[in-house]
C-alpha atoms as a PDB file:
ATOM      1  CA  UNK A   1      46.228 115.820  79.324  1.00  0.00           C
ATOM      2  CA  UNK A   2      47.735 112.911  80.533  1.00  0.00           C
ATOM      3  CA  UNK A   3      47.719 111.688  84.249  1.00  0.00           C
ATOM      4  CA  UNK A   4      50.824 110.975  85.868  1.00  0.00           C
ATOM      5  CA  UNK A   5      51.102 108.784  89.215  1.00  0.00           C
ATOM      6  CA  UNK A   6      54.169 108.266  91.825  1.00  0.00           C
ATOM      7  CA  UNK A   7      54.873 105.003  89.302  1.00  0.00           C
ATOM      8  CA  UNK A   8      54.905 107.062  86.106  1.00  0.00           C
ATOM      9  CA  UNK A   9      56.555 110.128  86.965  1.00  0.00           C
ATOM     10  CA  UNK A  10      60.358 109.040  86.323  1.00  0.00           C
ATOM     11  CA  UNK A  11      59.413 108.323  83.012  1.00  0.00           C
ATOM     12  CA  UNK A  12      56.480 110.665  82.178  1.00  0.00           C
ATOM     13  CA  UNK A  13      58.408 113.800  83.418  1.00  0.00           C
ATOM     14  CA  UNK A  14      62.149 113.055  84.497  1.00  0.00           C
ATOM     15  CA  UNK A  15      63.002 111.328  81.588  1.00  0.00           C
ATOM     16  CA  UNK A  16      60.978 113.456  78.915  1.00  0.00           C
ATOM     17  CA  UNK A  17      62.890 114.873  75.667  1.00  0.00           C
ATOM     18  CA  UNK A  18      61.189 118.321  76.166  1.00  0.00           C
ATOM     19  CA  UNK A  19      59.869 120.582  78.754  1.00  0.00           C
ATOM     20  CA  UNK A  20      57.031 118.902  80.868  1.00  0.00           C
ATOM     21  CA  UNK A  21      54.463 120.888  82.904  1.00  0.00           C
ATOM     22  CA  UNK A  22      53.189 119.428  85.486  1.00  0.00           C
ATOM     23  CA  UNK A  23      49.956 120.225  87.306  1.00  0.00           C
ATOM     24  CA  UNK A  24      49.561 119.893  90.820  1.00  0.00           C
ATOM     25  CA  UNK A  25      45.735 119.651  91.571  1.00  0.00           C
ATOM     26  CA  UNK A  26      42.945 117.537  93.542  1.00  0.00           C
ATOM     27  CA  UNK A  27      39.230 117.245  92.526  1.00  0.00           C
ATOM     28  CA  UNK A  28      37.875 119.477  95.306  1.00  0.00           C
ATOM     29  CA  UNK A  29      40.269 122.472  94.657  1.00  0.00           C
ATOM     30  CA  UNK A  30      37.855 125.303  92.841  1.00  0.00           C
ATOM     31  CA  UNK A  31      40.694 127.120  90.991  1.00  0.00           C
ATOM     32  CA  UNK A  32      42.149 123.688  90.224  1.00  0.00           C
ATOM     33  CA  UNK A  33      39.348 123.365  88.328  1.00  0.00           C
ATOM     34  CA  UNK A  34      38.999 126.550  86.655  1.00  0.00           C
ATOM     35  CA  UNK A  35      42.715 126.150  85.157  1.00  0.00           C
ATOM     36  CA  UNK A  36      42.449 122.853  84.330  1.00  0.00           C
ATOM     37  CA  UNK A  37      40.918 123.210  80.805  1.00  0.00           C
ATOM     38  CA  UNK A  38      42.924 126.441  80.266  1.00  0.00           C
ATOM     39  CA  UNK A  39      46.161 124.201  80.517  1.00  0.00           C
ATOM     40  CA  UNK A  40      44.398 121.742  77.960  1.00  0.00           C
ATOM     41  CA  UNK A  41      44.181 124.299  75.544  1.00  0.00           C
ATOM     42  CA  UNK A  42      47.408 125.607  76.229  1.00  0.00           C
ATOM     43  CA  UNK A  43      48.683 121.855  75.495  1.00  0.00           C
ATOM     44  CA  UNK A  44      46.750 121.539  72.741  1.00  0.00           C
ATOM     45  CA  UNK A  45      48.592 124.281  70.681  1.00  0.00           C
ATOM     46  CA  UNK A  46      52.128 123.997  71.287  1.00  0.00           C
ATOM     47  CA  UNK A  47      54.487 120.896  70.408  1.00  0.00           C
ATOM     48  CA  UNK A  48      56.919 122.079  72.247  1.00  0.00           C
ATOM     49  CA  UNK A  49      55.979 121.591  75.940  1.00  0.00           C
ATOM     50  CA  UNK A  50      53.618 118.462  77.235  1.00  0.00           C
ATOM     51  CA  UNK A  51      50.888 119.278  80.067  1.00  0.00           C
ATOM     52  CA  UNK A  52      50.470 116.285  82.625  1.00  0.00           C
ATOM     53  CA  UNK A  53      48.310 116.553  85.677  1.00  0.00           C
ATOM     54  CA  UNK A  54      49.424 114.985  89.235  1.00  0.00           C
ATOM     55  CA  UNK A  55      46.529 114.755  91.642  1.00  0.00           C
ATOM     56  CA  UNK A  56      47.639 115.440  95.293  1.00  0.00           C
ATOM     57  CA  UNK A  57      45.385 113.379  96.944  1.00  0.00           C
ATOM     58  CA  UNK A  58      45.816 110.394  94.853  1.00  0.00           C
ATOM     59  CA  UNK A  59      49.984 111.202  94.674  1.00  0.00           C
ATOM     60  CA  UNK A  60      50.866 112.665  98.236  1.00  0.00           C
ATOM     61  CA  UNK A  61      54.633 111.887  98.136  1.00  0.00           C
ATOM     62  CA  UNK A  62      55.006 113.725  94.827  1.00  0.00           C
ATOM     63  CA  UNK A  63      53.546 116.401  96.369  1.00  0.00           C
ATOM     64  CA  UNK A  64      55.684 116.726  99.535  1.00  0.00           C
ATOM     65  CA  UNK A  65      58.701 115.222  97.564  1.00  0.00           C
ATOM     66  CA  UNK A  66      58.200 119.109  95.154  1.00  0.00           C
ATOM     67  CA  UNK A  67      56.978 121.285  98.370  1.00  0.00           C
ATOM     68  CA  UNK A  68      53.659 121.706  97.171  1.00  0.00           C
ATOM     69  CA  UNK A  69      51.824 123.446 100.012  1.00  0.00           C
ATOM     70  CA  UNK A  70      48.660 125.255  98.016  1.00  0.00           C
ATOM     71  CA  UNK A  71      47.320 124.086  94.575  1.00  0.00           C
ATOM     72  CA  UNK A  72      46.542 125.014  91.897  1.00  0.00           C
ATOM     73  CA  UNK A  73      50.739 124.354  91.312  1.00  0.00           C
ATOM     74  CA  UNK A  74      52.530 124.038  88.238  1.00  0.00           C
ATOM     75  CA  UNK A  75      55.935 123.361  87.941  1.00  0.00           C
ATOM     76  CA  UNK A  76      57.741 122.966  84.396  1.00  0.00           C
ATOM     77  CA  UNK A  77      60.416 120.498  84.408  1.00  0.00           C
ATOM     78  CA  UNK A  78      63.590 120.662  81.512  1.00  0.00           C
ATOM     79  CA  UNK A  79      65.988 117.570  81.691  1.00  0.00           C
ATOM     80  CA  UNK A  80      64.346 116.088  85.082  1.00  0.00           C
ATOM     81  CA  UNK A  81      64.755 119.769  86.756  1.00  0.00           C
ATOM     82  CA  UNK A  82      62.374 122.147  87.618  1.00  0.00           C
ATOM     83  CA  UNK A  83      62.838 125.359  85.762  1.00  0.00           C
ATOM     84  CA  UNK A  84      60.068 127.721  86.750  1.00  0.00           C
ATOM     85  CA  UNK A  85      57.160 127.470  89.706  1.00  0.00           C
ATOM     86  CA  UNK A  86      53.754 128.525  89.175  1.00  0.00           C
ATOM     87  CA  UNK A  87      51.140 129.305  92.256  1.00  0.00           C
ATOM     88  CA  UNK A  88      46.996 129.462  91.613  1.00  0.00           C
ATOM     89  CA  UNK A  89      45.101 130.371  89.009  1.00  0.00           C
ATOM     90  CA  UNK A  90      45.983 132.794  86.155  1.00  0.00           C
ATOM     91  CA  UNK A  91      44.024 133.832  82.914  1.00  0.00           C
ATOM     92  CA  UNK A  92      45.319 131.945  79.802  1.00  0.00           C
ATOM     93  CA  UNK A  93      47.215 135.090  79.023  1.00  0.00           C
ATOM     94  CA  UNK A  94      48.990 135.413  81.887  1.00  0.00           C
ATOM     95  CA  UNK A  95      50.025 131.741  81.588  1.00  0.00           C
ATOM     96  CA  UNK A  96      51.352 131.649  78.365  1.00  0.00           C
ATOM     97  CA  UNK A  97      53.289 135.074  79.354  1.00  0.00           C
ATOM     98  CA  UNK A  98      54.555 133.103  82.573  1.00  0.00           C
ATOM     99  CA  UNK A  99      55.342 130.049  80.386  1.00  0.00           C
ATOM    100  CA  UNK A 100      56.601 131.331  77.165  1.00  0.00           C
ATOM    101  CA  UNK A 101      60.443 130.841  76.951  1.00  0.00           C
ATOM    102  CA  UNK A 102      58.794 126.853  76.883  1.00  0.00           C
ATOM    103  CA  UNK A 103      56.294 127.957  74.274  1.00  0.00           C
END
């Protein structure tokens, strides 16, 4: 999964040609942690939507700039919007269910 900063993020996720999901973590957060290589396989088998990872604590404005108040948060973006808001940490199962009209 790619890392995306404040300078990358117009192009990374605004400006994508399919649904981005973003991940809103830092490097202390336990569940952060825990979903993290759950989302990689979830990239890793679909095409159609792109996993990117935003740390907080490196990225603050991108954090305040999408109201993110508790992490783990994922927000999928479709044409520089955001579409659908995920809070904390789910079994893969549960995430794809959440996610799959982007799957």
């Amino acid at each position: 999964m790619k890392n995306v900063t404040t300078d990358s993020f117009q192009s990374d996720v605004l400006e994508a040609d399919k649904p981005i999901l973003v991940d809103f973590w830092a490097e202390w957060c336990g569940p952060c942690r825990a979903v993290g290589p759950i989302l990689e396989q979830i990239d890793g088998e679909t095409e159609k939507l792109d996993v990117v990872k935003v740390n907080v604590d490196e990225n603050p404005d991108l954090a305040m700039r999408y109201g993110i108040t508790s992490i783990p948060a994922m927000k999928v973006f479709v044409g520089g919007e955001v579409k659908k808001e995920l809070i904390g940490a789910k079994p893969k199962a549960a995430l794809e269910a959440d996610l799959a009209a982007f799957l």
